[in-house]
N, C-alpha and C. Protein backbone atom coordinates (compact mmCIF):
# COMPACT_ATOMS: atom_id res chain seq x y z
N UNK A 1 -28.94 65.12 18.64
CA UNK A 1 -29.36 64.00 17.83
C UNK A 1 -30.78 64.21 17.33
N UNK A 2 -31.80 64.81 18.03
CA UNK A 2 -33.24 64.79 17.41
C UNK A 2 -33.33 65.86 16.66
N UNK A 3 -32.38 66.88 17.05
CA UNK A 3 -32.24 67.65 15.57
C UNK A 3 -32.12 67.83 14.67
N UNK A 4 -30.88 66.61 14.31
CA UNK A 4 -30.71 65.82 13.23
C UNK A 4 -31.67 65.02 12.39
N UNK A 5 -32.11 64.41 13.22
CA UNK A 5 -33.28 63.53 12.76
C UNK A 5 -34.71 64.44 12.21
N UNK A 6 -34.71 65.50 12.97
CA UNK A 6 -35.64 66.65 12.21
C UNK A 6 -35.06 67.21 11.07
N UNK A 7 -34.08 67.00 10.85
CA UNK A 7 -33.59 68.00 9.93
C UNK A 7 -33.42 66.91 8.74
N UNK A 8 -33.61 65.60 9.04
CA UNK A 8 -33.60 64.87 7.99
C UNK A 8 -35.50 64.60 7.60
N UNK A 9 -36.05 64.70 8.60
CA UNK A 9 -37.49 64.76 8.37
C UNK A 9 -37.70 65.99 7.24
N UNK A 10 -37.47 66.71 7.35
CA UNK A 10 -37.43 68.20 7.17
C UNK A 10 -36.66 67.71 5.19
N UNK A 11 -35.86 67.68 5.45
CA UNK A 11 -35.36 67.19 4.22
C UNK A 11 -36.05 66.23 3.36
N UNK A 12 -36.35 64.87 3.99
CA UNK A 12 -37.23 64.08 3.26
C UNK A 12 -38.51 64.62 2.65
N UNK A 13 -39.25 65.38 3.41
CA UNK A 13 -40.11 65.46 2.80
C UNK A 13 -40.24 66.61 0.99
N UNK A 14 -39.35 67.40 1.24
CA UNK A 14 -39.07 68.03 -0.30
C UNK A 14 -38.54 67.11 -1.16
N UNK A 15 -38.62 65.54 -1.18
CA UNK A 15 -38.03 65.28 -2.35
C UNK A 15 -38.29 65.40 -3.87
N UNK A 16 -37.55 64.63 -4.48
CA UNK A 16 -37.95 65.02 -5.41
C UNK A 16 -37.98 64.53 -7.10
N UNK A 17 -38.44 64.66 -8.26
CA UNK A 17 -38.61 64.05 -9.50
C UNK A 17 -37.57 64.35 -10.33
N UNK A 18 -36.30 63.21 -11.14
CA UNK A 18 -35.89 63.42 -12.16
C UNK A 18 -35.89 63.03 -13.18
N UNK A 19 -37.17 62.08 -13.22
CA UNK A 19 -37.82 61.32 -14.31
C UNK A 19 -37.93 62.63 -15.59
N UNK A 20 -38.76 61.76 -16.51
CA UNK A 20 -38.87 62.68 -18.04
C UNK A 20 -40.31 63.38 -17.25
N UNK A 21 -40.07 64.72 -17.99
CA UNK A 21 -41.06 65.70 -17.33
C UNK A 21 -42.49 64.87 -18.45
N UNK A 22 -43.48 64.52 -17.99
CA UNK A 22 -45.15 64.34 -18.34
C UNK A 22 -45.99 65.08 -18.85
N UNK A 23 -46.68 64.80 -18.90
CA UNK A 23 -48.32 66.00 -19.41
C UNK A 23 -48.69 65.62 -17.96
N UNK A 24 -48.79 66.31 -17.33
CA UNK A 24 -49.97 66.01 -16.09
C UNK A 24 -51.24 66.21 -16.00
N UNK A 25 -51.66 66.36 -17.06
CA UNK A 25 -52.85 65.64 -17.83
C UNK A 25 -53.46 64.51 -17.75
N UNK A 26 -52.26 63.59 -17.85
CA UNK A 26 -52.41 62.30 -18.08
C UNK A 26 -52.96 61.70 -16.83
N UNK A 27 -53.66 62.56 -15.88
CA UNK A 27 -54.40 62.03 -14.42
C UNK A 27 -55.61 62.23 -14.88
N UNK A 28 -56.51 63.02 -15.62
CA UNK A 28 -57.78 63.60 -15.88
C UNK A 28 -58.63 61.98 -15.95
N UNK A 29 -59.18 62.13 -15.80
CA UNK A 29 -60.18 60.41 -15.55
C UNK A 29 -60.68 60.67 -17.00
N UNK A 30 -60.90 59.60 -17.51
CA UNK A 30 -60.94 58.46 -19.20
C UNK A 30 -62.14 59.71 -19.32
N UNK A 31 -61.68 59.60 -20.90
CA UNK A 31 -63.15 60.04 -21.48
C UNK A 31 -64.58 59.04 -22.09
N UNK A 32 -63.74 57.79 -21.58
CA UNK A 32 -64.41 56.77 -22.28
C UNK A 32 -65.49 56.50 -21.36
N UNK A 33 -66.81 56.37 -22.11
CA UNK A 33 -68.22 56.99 -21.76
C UNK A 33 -68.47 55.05 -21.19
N UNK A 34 -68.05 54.32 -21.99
CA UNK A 34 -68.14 52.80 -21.38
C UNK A 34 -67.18 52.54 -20.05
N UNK A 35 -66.77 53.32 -19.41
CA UNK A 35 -66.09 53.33 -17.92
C UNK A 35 -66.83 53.15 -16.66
N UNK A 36 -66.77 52.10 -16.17
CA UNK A 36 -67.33 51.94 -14.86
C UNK A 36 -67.27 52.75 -14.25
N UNK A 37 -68.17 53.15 -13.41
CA UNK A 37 -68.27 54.26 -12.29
C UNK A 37 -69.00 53.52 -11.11
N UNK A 38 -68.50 53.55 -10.21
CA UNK A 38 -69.16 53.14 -8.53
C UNK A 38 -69.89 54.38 -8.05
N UNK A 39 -69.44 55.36 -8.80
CA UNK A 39 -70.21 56.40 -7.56
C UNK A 39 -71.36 57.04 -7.53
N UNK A 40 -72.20 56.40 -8.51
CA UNK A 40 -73.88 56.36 -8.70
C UNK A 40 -74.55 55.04 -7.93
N UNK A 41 -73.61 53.97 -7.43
CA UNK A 41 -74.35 52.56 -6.80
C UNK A 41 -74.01 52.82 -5.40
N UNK A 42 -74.81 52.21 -4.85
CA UNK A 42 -75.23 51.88 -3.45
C UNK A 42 -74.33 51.40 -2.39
N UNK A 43 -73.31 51.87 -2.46
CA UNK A 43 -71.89 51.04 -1.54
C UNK A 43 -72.03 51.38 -0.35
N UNK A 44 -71.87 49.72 0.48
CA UNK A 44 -71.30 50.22 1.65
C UNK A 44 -70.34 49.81 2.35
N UNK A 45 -69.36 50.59 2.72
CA UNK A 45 -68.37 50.10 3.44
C UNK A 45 -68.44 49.72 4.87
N UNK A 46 -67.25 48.64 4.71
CA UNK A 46 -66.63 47.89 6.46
C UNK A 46 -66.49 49.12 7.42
N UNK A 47 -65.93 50.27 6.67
CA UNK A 47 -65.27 51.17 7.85
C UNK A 47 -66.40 52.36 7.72
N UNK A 48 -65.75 53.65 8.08
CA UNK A 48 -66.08 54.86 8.03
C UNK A 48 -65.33 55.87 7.94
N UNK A 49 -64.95 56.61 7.18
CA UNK A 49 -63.84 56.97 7.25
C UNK A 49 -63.88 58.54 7.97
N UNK A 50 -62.38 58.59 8.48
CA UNK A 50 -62.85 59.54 10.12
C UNK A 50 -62.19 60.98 9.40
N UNK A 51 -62.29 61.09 7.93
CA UNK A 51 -61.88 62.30 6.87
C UNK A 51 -62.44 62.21 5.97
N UNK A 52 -62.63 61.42 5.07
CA UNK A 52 -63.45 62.08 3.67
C UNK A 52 -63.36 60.56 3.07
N UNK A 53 -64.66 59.96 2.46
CA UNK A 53 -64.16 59.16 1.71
C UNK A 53 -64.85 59.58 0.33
N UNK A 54 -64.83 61.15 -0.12
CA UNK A 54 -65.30 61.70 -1.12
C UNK A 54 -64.40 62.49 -2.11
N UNK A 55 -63.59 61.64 -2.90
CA UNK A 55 -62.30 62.56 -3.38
C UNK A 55 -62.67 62.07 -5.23
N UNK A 56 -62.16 63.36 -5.85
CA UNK A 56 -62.26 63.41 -7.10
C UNK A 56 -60.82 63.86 -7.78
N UNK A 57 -60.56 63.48 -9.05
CA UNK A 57 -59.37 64.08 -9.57
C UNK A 57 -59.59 65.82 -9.64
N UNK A 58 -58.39 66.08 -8.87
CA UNK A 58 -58.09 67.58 -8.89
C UNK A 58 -57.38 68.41 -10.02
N UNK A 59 -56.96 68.92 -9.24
CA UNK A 59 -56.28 70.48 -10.14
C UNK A 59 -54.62 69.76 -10.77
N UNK A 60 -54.13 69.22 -12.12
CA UNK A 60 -52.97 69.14 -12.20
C UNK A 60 -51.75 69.95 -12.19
N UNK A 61 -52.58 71.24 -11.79
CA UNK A 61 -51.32 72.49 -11.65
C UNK A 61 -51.12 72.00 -10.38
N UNK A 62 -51.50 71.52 -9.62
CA UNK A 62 -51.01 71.45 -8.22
C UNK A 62 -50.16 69.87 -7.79
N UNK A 63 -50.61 68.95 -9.08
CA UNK A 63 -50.03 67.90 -8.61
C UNK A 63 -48.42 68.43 -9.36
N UNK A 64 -48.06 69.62 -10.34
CA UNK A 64 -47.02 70.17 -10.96
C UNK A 64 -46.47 71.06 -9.67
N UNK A 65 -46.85 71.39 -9.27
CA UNK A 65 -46.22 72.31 -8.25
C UNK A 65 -45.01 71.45 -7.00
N UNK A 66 -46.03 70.58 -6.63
CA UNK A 66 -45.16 69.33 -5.80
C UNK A 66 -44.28 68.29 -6.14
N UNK A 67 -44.79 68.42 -7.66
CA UNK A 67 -43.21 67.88 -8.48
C UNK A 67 -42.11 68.26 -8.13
N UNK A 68 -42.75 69.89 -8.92
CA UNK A 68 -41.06 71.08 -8.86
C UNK A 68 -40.47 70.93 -7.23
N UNK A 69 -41.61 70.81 -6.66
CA UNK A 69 -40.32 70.97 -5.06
C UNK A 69 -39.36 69.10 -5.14
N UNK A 70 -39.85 68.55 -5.66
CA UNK A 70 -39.66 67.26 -5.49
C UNK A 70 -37.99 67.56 -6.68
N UNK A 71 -38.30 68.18 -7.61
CA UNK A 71 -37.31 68.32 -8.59
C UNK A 71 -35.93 69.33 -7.97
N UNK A 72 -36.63 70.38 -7.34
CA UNK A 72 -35.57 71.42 -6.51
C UNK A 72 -35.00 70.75 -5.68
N UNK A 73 -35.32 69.13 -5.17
CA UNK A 73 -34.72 69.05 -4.00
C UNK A 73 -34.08 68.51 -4.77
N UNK A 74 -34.00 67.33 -5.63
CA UNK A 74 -32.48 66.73 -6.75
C UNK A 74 -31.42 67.83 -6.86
N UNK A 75 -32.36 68.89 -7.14
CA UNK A 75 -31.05 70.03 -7.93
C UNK A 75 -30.69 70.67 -6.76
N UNK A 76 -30.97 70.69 -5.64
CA UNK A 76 -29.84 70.87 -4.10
C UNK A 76 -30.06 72.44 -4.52
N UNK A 77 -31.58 73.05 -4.42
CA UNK A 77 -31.88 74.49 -4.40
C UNK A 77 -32.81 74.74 -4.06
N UNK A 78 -33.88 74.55 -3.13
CA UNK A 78 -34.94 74.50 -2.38
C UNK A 78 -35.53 76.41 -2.31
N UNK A 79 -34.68 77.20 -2.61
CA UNK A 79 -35.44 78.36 -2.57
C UNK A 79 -36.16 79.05 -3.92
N UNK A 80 -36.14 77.94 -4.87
CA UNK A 80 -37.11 78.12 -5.72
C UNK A 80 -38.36 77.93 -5.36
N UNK A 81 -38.98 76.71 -4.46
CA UNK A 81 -39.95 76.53 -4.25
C UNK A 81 -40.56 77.00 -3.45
N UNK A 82 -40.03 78.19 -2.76
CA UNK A 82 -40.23 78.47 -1.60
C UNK A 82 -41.83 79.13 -1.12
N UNK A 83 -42.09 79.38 -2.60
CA UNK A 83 -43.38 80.53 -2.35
C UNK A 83 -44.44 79.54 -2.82
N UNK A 84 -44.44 77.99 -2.89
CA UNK A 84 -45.28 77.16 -2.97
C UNK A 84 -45.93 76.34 -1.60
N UNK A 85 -45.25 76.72 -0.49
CA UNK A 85 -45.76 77.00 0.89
C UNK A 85 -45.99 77.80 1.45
N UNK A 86 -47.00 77.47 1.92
CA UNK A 86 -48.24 78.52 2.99
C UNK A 86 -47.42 79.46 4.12
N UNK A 87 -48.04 79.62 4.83
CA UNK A 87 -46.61 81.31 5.81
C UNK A 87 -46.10 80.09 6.92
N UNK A 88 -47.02 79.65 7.00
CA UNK A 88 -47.45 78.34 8.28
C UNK A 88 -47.30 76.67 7.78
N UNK A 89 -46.95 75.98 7.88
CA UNK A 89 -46.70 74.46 7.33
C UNK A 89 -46.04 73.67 8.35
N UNK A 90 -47.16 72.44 9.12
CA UNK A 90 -47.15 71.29 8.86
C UNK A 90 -46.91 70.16 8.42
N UNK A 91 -45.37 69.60 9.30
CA UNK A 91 -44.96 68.22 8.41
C UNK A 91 -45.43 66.93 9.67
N UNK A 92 -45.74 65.66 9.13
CA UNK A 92 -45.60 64.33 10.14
C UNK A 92 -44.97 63.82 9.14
N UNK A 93 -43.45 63.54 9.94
CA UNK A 93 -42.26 62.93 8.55
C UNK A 93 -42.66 61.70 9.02
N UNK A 94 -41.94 60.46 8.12
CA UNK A 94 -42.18 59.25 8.20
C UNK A 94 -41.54 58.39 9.51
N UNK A 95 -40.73 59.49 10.01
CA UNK A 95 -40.13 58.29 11.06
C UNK A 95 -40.87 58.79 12.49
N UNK A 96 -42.06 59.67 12.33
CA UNK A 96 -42.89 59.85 13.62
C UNK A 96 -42.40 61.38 13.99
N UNK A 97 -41.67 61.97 13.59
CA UNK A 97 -41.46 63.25 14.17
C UNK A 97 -42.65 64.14 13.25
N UNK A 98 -42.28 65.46 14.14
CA UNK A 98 -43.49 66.25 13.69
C UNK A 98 -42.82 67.88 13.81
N UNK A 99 -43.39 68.62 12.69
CA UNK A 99 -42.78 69.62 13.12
C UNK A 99 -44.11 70.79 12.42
N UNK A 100 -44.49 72.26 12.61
CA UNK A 100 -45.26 73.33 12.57
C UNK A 100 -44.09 74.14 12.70
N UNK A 101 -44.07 74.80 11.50
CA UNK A 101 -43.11 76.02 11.26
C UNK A 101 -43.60 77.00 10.68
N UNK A 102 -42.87 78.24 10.34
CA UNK A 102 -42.89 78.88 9.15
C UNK A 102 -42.22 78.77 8.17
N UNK A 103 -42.65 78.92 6.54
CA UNK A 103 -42.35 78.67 5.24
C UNK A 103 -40.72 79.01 5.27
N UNK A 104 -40.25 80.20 5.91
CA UNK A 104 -38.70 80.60 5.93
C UNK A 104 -37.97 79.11 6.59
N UNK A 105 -38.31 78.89 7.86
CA UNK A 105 -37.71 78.41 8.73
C UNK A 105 -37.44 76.59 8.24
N UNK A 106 -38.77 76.53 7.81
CA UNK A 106 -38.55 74.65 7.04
C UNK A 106 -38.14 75.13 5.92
N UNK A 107 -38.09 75.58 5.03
CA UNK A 107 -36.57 75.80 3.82
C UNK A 107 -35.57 75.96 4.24
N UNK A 108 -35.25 76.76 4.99
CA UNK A 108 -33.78 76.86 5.72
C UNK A 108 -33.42 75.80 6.27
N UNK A 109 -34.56 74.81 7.23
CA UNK A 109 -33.46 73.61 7.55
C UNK A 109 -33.26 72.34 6.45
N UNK A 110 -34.73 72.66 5.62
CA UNK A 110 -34.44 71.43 4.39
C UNK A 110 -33.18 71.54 3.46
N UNK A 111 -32.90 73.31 3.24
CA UNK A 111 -31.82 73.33 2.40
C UNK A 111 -30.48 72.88 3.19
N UNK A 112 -30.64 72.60 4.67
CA UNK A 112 -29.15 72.68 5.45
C UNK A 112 -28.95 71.18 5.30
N UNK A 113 -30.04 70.48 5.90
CA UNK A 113 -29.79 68.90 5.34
C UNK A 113 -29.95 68.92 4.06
N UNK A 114 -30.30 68.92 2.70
CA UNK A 114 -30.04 68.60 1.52
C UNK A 114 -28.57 69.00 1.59
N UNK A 115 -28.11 69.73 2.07
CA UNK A 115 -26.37 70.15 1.77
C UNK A 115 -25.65 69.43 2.12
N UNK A 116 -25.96 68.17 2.74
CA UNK A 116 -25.39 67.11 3.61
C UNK A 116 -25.11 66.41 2.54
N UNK A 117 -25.97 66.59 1.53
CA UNK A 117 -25.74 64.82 0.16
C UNK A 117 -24.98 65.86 -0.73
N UNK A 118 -24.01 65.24 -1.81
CA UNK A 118 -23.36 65.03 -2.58
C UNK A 118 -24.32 65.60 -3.60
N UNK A 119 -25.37 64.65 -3.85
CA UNK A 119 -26.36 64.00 -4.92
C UNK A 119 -27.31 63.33 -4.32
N UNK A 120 -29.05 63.76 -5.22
CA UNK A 120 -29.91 63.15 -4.85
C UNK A 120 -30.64 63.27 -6.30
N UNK A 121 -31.10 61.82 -6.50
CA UNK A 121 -32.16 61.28 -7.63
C UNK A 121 -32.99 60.99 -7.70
N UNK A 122 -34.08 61.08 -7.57
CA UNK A 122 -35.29 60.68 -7.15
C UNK A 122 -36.30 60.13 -8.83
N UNK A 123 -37.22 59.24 -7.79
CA UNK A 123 -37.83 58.46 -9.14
C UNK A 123 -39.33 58.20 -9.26
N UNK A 124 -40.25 59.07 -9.89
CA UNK A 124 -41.39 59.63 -9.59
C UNK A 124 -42.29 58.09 -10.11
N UNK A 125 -43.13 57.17 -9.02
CA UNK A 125 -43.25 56.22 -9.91
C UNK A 125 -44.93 56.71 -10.15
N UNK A 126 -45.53 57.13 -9.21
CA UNK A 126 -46.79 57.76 -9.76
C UNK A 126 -47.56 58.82 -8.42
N UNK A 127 -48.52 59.75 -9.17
CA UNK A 127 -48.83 61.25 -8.70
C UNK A 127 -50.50 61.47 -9.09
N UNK A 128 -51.12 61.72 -7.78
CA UNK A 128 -52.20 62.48 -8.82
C UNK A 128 -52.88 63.68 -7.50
N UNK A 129 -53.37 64.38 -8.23
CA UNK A 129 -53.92 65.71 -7.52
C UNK A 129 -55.63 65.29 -7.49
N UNK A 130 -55.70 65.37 -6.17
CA UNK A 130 -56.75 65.27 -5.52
C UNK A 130 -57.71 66.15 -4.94
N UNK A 131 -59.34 66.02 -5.08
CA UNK A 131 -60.00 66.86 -4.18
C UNK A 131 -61.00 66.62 -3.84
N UNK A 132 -61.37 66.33 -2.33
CA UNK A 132 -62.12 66.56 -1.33
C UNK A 132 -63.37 67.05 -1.31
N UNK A 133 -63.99 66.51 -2.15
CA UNK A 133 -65.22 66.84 -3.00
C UNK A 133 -66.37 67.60 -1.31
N UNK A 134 -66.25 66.45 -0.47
CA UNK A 134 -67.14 66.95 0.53
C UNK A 134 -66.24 68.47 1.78
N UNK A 135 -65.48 68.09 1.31
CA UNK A 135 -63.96 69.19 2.93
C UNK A 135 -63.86 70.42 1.63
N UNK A 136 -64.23 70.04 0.55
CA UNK A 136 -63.48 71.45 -0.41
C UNK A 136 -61.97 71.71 0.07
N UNK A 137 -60.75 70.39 -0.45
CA UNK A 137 -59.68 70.55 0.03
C UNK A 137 -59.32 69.85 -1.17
N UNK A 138 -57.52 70.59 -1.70
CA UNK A 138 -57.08 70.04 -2.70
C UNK A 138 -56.24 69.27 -1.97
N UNK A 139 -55.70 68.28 -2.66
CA UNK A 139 -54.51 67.45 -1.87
C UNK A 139 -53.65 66.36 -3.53
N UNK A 140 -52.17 66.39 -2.85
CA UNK A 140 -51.77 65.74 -4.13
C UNK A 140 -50.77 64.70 -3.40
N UNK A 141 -50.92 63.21 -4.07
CA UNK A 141 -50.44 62.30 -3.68
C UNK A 141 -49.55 62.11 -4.64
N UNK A 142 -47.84 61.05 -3.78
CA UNK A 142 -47.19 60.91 -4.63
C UNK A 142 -46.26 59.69 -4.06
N UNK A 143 -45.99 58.76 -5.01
CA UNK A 143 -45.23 57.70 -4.44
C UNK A 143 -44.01 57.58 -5.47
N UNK A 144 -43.05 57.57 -4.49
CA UNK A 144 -41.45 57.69 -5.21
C UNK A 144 -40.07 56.91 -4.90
N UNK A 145 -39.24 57.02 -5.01
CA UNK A 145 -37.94 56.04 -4.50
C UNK A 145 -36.78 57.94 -4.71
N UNK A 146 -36.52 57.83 -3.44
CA UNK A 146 -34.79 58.89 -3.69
C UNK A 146 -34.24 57.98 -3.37
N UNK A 147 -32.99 58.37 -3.99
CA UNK A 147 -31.06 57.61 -4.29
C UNK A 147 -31.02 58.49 -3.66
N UNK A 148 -30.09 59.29 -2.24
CA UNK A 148 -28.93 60.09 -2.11
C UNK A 148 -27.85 59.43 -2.06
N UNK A 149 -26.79 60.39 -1.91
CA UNK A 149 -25.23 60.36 -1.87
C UNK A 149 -24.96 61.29 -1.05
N UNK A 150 -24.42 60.45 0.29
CA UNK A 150 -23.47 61.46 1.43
C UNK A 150 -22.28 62.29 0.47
N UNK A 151 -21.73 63.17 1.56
CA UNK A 151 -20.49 63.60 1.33
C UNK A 151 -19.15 62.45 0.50
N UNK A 152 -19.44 61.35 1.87
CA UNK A 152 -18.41 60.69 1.85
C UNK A 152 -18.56 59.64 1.26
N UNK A 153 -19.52 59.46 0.06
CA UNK A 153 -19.69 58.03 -1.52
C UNK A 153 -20.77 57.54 -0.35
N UNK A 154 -21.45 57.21 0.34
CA UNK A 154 -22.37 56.50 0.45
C UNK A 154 -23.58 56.64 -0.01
N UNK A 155 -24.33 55.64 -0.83
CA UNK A 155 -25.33 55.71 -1.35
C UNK A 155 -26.38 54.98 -0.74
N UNK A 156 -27.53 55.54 -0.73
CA UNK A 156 -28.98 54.88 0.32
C UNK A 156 -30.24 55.46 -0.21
N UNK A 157 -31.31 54.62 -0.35
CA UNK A 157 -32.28 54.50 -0.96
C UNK A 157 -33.41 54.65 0.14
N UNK A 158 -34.60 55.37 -0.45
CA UNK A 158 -35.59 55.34 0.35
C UNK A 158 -36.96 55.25 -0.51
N UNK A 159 -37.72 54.68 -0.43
CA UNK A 159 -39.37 54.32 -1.41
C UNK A 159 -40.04 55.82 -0.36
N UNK A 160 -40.71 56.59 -0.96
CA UNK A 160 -41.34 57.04 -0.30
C UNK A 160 -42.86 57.42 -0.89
N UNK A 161 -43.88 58.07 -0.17
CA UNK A 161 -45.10 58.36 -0.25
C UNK A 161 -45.58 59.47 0.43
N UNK A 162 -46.19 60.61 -0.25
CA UNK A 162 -46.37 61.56 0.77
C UNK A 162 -47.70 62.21 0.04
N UNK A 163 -48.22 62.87 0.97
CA UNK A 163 -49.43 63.18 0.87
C UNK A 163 -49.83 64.72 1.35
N UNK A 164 -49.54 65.78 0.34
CA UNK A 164 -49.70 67.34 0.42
C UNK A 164 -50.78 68.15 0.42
N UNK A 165 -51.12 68.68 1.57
CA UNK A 165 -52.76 69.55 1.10
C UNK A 165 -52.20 71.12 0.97
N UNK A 166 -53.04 71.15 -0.02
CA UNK A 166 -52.76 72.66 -0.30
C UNK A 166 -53.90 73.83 0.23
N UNK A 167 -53.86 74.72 0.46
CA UNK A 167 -54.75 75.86 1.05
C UNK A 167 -55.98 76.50 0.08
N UNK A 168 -56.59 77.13 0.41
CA UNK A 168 -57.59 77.62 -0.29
C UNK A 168 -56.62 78.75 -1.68
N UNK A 169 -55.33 79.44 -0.89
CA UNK A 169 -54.55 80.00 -2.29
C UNK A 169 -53.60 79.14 -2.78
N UNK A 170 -53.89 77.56 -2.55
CA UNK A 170 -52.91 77.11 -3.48
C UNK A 170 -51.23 77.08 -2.90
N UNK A 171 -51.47 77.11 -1.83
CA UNK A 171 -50.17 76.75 -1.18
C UNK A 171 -50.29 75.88 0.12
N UNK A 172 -49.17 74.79 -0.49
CA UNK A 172 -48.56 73.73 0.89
C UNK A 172 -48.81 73.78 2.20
N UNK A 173 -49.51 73.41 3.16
CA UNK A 173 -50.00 73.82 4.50
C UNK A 173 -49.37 72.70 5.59
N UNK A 174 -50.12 71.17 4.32
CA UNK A 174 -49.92 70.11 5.56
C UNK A 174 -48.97 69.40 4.57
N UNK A 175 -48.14 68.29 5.38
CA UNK A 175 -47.16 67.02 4.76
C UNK A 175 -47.45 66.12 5.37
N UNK A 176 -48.01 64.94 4.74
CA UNK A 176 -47.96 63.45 5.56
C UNK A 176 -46.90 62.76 4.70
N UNK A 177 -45.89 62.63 5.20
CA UNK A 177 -45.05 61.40 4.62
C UNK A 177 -44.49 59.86 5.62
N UNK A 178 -44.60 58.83 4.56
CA UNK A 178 -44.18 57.79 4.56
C UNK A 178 -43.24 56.69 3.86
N UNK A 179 -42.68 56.46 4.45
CA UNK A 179 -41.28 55.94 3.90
C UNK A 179 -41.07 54.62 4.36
N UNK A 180 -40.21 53.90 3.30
CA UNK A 180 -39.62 52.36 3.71
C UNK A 180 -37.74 52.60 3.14
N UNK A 181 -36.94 52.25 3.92
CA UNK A 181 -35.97 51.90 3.46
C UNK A 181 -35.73 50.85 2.57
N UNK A 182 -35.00 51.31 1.33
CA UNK A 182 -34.80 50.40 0.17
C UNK A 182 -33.02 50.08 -0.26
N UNK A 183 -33.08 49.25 -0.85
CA UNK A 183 -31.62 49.40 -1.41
C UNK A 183 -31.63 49.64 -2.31
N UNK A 184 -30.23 50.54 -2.52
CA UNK A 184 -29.99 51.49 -4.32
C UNK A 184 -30.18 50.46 -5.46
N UNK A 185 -31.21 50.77 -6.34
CA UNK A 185 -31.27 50.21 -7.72
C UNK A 185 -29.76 49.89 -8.21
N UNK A 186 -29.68 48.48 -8.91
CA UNK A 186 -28.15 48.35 -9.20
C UNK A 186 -27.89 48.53 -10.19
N UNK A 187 -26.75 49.46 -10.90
CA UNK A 187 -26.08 49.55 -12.07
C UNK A 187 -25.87 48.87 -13.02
């Protein structure tokens, strides 16, 4: 049984985009010179934050990269993306499991659970590539809804959110994902 449940961790987290492909561009912060900016004033915050609270818009090749795995996982072919993770990768799926693998070994079980659905749709509602102005770390956020379809016609919805850092060459290392169960958008 917890295998399962890894192997659906493992799965969740490649989901993926079948929305109309974007300019991912369209993250680059305004050119408009009358734009508020906070980050010349004097703020101080309630908390502290125990990672970075120094992040700037990043690299959009990278918030494109975590699309495509998000898109490979709709199209039930996960070894396209394969060389967009690090040798070594880091998932904390949403339902508390945790797993440290190698790049072979989490494709192989994501592609074994994706083989479980029928069909999967996923619905990119927004993305942006991030960086770590003070850690010198890229990272790309993304909040989404997948539809799958079992074998056997059942359809089930999940909202999800996940949060990807990529390595100094530009490949997948860590996964934070988070998820709420939803019900399927109706026809």
């Amino acid at each position: 049984m917890k295998r399962i449940v890894l192997l659906a961790g493992v799965a969740l987290f490649v989901a993926c985009n079948s929305g109309n492909k974007e300019e991912v561009a369209s993250v680059a912060p305004p050119k408009d010179s009358s734009a508020t900016s906070t980050a010349d004033e004097n703020i101080s915050y309630p908390y502290t934050a125990g990672y970075s609270s120094k992040f700037a818009i990043g690299d959009a090749k990278n918030a494109q990269k975590i699309l495509s795995l998000w898109k490979d996982w709709d199209n039930g072919d996960l070894s396209k993306g394969k060389d967009i993770f690090a040798d070594t990768v880091s998932f904390y799926f949403w339902d508390g499991t945790s797993m440290h693998s190698s790049r072979d070994s989490a494709t192989a079980s994501a592609q074994k659970f994706r083989d479980t659905y029928a069909s999967v749709s996923s619905r990119v509602d927004a993305f942006v590539p991030l960086k770590s102005t003070d850690k010198n770390e890229d990272w790309v956020a993304i909040w989404g809804m997948e539809t799958h379809t079992d074998k056997k016609g059942k359809v089930d919805s999940i909202s999800l959110h996940e949060v990807w850092r990529l390595n100094k060459d530009g490949k997948a290392d860590l996964v934070y994902q988070f998820a709420a169960m939803t019900k399927p958008p109706k026809k």
